[in-house]
Protein backbone atom coordinates (compact mmCIF):
# COMPACT_ATOMS: atom_id res chain seq x y z
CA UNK A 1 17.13 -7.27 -2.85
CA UNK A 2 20.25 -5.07 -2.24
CA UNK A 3 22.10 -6.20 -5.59
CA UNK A 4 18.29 -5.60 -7.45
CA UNK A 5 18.41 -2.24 -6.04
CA UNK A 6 21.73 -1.18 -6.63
CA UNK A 7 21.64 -2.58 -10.68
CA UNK A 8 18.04 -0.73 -10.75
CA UNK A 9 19.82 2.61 -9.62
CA UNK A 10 23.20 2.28 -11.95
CA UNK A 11 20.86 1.48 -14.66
CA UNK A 12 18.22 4.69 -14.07
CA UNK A 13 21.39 7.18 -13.41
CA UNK A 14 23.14 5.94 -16.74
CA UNK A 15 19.84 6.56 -18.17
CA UNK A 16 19.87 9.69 -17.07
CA UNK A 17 23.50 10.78 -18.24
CA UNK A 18 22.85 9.66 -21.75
CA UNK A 19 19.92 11.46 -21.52
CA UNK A 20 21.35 14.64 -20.29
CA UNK A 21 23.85 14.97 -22.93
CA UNK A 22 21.93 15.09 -25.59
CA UNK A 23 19.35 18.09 -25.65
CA UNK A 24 20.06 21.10 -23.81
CA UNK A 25 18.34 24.24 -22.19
CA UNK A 26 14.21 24.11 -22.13
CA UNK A 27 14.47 20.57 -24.34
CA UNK A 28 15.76 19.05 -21.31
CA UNK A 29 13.45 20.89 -18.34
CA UNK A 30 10.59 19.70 -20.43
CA UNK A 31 12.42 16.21 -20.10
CA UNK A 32 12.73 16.01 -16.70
CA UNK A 33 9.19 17.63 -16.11
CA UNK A 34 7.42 14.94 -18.23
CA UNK A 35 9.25 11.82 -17.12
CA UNK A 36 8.35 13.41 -13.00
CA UNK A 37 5.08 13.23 -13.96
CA UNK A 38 4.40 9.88 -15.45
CA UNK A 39 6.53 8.74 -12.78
CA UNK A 40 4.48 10.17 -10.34
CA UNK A 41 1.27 9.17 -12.18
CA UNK A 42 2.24 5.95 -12.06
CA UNK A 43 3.13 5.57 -8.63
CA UNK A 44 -0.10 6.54 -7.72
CA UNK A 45 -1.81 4.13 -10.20
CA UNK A 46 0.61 1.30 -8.72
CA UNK A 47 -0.47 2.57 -4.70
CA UNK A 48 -4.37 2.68 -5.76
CA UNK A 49 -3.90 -1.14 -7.37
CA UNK A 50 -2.08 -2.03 -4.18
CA UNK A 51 -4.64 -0.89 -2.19
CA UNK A 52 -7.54 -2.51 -3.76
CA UNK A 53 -5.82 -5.81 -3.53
CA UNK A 54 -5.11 -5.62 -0.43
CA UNK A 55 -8.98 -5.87 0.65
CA UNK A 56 -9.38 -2.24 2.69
CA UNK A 57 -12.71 -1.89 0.18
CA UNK A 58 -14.38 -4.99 0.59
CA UNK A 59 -16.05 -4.00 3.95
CA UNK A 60 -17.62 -1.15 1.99
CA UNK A 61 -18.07 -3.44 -1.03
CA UNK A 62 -20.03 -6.21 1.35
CA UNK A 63 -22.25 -3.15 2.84
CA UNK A 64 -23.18 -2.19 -0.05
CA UNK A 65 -24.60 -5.49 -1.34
CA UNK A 66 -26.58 -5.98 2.14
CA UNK A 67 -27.97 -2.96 1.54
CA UNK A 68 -29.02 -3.55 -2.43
CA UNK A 69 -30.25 -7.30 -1.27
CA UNK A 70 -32.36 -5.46 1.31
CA UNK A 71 -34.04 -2.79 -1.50
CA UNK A 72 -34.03 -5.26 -4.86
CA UNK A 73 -34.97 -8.71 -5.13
CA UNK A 74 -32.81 -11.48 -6.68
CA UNK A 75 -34.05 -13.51 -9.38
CA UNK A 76 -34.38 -17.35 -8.70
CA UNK A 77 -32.47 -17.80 -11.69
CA UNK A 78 -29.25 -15.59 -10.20
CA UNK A 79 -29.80 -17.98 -6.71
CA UNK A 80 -28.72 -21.40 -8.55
CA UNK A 81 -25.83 -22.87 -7.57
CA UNK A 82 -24.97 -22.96 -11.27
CA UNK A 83 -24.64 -18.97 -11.64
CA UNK A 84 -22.75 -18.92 -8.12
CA UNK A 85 -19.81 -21.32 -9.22
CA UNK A 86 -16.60 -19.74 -9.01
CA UNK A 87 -14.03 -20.25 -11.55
CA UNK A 88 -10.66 -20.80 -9.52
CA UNK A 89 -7.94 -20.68 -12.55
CA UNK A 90 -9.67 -17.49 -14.04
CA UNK A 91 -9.12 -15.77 -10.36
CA UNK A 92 -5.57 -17.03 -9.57
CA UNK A 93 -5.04 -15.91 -13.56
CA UNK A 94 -6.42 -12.55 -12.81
CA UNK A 95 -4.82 -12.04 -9.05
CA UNK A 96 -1.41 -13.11 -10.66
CA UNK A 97 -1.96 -10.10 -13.48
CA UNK A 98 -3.15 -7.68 -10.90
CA UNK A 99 0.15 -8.69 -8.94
CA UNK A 100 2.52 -8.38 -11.69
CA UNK A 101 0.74 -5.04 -12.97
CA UNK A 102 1.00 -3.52 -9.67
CA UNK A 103 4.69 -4.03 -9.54
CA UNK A 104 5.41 -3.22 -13.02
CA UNK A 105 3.39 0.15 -12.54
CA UNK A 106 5.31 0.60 -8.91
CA UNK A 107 8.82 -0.03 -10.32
CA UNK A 108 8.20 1.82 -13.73
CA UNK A 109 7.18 5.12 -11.28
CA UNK A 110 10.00 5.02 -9.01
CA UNK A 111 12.70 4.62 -12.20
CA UNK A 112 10.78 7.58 -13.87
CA UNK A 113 11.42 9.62 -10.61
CA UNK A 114 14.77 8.51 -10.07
CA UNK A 115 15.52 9.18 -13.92
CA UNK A 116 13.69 12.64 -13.44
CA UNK A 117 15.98 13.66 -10.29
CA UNK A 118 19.31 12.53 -11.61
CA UNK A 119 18.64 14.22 -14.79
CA UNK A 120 17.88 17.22 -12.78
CA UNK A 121 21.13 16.90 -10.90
CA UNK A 122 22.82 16.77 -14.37
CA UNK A 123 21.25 19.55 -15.74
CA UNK A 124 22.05 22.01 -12.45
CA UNK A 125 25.54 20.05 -12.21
């Protein structure tokens, strides 16, 4: 995990001194300010997904549908075992692209931020 992180970081900061040599003055400040925020944006996109799939909402989630059973009747037809099936490949399909999603969005944030800050390092060098 140490090599992975040490490639990522080489990679972002050359990146970033490509990138800094090219535009200059307010070009490059809008740069930097852009590429902070969709890095931040998507951090906090990747932490939301993470926390959904880790379960914290499916106590609230489970309430919830006590309480609607208790209001609204169910139709017989949505009580069959038929309509209750689950389809196992479909979830381990969409937990795998929930899992690879929230690391793409986590990793793509944190090299935006890193590219942001090392560009800002070049640019006050």
């Amino acid at each position: 995990m140490l090599a992975v992180a040490m490639l990522f970081l080489i990679i972002v900061s050359a990146a970033a001194l490509a990138a800094g040599l090219s535009p200059a003055g307010e070009a490059l400040l809008t740069i930097i300010n852009r590429s902070f925020l969709a890095g931040l944006s998507l951090l906090v996109l990747g932490c939301i997904s993470l926390v959904v799939r880790s379960g914290f909402f499916t106590v609230f989630g489970a309430g919830f549908k006590r309480l609607k059973t208790f209001f609204f009747r169910r139709p017989r037809v949505l009580e069959s075992d038929w309509h209750n099936m689950v389809d196992t490949v479909f979830a381990q399909k969409k937990e795998t692209f929930f899992r690879i999603g929230t690391s793409l969005l986590l990793w793509s944030g944190a090299a935006l931020i890193v590219f942001s800050v090392a560009m800002l390092v070049w640019h006050y060098r």
